[in-house]
Protein backbone atom coordinates (compact mmCIF):
# COMPACT_ATOMS: atom_id res chain seq x y z
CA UNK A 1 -16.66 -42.09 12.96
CA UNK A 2 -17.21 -38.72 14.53
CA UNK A 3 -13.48 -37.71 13.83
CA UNK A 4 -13.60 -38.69 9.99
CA UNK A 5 -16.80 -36.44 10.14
CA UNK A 6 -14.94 -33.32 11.66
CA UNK A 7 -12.06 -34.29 9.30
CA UNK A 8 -14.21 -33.86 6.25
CA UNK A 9 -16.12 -31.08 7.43
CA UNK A 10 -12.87 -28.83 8.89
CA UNK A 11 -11.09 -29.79 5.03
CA UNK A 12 -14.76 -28.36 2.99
CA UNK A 13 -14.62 -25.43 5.00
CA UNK A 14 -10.86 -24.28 5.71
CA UNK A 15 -10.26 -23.56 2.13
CA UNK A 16 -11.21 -20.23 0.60
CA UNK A 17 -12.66 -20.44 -2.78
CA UNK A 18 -11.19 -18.15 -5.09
CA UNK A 19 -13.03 -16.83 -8.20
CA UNK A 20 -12.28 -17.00 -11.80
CA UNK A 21 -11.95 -14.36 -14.24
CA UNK A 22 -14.95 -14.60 -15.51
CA UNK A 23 -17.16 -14.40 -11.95
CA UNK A 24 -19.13 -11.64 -11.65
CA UNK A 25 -17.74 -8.78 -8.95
CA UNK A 26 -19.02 -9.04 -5.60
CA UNK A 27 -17.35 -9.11 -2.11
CA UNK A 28 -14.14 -10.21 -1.45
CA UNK A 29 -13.68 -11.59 -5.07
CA UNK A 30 -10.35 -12.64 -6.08
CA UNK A 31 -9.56 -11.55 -9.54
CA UNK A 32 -5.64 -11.78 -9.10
CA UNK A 33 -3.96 -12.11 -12.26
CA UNK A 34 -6.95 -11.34 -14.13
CA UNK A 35 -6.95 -9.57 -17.96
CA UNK A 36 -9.91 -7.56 -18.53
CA UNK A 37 -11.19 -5.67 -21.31
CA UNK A 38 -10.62 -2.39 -21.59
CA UNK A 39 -13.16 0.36 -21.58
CA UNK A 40 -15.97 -1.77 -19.01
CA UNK A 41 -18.28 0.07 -17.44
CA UNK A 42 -18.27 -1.10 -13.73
CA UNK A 43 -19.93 1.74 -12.35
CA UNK A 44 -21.29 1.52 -9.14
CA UNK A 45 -19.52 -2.35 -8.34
CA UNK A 46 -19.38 -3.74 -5.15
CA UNK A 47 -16.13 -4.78 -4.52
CA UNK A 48 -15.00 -4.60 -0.72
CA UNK A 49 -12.22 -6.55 -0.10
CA UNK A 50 -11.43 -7.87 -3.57
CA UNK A 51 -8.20 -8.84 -4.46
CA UNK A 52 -7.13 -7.54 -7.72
CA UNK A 53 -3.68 -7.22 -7.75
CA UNK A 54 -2.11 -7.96 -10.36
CA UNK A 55 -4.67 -7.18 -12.74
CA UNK A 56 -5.32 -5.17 -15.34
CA UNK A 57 -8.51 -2.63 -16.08
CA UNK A 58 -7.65 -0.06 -18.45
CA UNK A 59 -9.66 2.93 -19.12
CA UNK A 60 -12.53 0.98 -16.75
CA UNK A 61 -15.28 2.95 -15.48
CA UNK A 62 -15.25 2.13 -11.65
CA UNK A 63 -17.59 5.60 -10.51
CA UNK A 64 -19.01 5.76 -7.73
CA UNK A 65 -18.14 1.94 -7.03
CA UNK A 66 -17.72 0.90 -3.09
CA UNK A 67 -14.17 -0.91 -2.89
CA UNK A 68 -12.76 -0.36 0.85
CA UNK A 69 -9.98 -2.52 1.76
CA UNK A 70 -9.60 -3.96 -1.62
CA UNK A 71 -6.04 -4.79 -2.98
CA UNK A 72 -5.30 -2.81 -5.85
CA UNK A 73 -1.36 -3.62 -5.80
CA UNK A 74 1.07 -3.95 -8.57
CA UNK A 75 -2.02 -4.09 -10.84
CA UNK A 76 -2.73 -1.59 -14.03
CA UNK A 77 -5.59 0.75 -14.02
CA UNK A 78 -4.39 3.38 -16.50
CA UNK A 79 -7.06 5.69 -17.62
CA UNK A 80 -9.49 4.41 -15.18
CA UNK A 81 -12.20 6.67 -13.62
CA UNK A 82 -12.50 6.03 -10.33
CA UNK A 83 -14.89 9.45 -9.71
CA UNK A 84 -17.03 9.57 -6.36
CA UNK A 85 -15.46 5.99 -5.63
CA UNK A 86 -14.63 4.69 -1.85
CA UNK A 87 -11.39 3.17 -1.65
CA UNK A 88 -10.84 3.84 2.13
CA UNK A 89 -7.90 1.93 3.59
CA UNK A 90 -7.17 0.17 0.09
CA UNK A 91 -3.53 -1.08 -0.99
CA UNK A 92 -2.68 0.32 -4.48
CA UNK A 93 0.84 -0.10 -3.99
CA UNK A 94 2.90 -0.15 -6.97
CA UNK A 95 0.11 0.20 -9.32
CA UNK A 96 -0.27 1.64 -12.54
CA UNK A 97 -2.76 4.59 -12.01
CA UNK A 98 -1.43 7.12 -15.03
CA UNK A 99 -4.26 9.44 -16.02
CA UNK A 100 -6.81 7.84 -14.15
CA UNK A 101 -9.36 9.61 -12.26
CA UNK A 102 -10.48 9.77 -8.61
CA UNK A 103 -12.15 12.99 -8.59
CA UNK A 104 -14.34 13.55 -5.43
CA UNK A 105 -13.21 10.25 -4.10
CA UNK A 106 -12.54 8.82 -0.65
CA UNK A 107 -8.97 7.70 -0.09
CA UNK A 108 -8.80 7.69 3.18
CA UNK A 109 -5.65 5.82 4.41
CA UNK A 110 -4.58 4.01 1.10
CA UNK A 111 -1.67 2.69 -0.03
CA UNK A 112 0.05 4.37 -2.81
CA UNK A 113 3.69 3.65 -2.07
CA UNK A 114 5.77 3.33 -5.45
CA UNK A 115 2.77 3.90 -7.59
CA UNK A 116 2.59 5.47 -10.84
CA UNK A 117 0.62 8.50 -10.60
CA UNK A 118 1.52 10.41 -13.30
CA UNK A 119 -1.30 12.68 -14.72
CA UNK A 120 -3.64 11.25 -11.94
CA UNK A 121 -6.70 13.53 -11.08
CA UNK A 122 -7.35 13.67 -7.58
CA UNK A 123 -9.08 16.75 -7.14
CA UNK A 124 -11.64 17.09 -4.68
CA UNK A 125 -10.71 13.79 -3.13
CA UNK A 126 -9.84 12.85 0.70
CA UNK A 127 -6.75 11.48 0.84
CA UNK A 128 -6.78 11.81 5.04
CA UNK A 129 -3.39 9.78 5.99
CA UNK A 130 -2.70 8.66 2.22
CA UNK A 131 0.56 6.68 1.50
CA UNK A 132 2.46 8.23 -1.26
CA UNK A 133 5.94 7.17 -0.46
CA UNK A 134 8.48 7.04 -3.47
CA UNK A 135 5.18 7.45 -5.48
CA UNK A 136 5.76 8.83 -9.23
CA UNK A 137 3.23 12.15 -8.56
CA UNK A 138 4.14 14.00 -12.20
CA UNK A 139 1.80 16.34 -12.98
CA UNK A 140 -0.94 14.76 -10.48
CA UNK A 141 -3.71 17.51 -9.56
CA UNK A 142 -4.25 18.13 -6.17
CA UNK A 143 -6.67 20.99 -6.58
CA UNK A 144 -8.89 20.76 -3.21
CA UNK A 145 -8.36 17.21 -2.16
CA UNK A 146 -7.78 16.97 1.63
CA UNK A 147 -3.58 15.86 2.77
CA UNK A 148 -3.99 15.94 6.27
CA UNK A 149 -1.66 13.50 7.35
CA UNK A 150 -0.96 11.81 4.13
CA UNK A 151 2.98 10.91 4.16
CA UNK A 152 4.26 12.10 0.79
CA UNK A 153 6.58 10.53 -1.94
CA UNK A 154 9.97 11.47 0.28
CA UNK A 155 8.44 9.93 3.41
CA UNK A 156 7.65 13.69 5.53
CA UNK A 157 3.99 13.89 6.73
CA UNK A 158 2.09 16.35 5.73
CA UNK A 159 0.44 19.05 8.20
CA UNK A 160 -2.87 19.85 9.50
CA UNK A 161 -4.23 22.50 6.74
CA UNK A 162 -3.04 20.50 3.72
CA UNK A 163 -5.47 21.40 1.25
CA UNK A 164 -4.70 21.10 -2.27
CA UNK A 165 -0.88 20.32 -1.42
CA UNK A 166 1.09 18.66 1.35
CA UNK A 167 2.12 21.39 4.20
């Protein structure tokens, strides 16, 4: 009898339960896949380690929203504000960021490889060991963000001192 019990108990509890589109954002919320309407205002969400790759926010207000170690991958979040947000060690990889805006925001070791960048405002932001390889940086502004030891779009890493551009 006691095995059946630690049977049923170990199967309830091994599986993670994912969330639905339609659950409201919290912590470690898995929204892969997920179609959202566009202009939300999701200011100041609580999102560490969500999954939302995949998905797609466009022109979503996500300022001053807390989403370390979230996965951002492969998703679209084109004309998104992401101003005074904290991504820190988040995977955007391959996303669709194009005119979106992460002014003042903390991007500390994320993941940009092969993302779409174009337009993107990153000015003020800290970007301290960023990923930008083969990133699509067109017209991106720089103006004051911190590049100390981001690795840029060609795969060199950028010097001590990068302030407003990679060194």
């Amino acid at each position: 009898m006691s095995k059946i019990l630690f049977l049923i108990i170990f199967v309830l509890f091994s599986f993670k339960a994912n969330a639905g589109c339609d659950d409201p954002i919290a912590d470690g919320v898995d929204y892969t896949n997920c179609r959202f309407s566009e202009g939300q205002d999701l200011s100041g969400s609580y999102l560490p380690n969500a999954n939302l790759s995949f998905s797609s926010f466009i022109k979503v207000n996500f300022d001053k929203s807390i989403m370390m170690n979230s996965i951002l991958a492969y998703g679209t979040f084109s004309e998104t504000s992401f101003v005074r947000a904290n991504l820190y060690e988040s995977n955007l990889q391959g996303g669709n960021f194009e005119k979106s805006n992460f002014l003042s925001s903390n991007l500390t070791r994320v993941n940009f490889t092969g993302a779409s960048l174009i337009e993107t405002n990153f000015r003020n932001s800290n970007l301290f060991e960023a990923n930008f390889t083969a990133a699509n940086l067109l017209n991106a502004n720089f103006e004051g963000s911190n590049l100390n030891g981001a690795i840029w779009t060609d795969g060199t890493k950028c010097d001590s001192g990068s302030i407003g551009a990679c060194k």
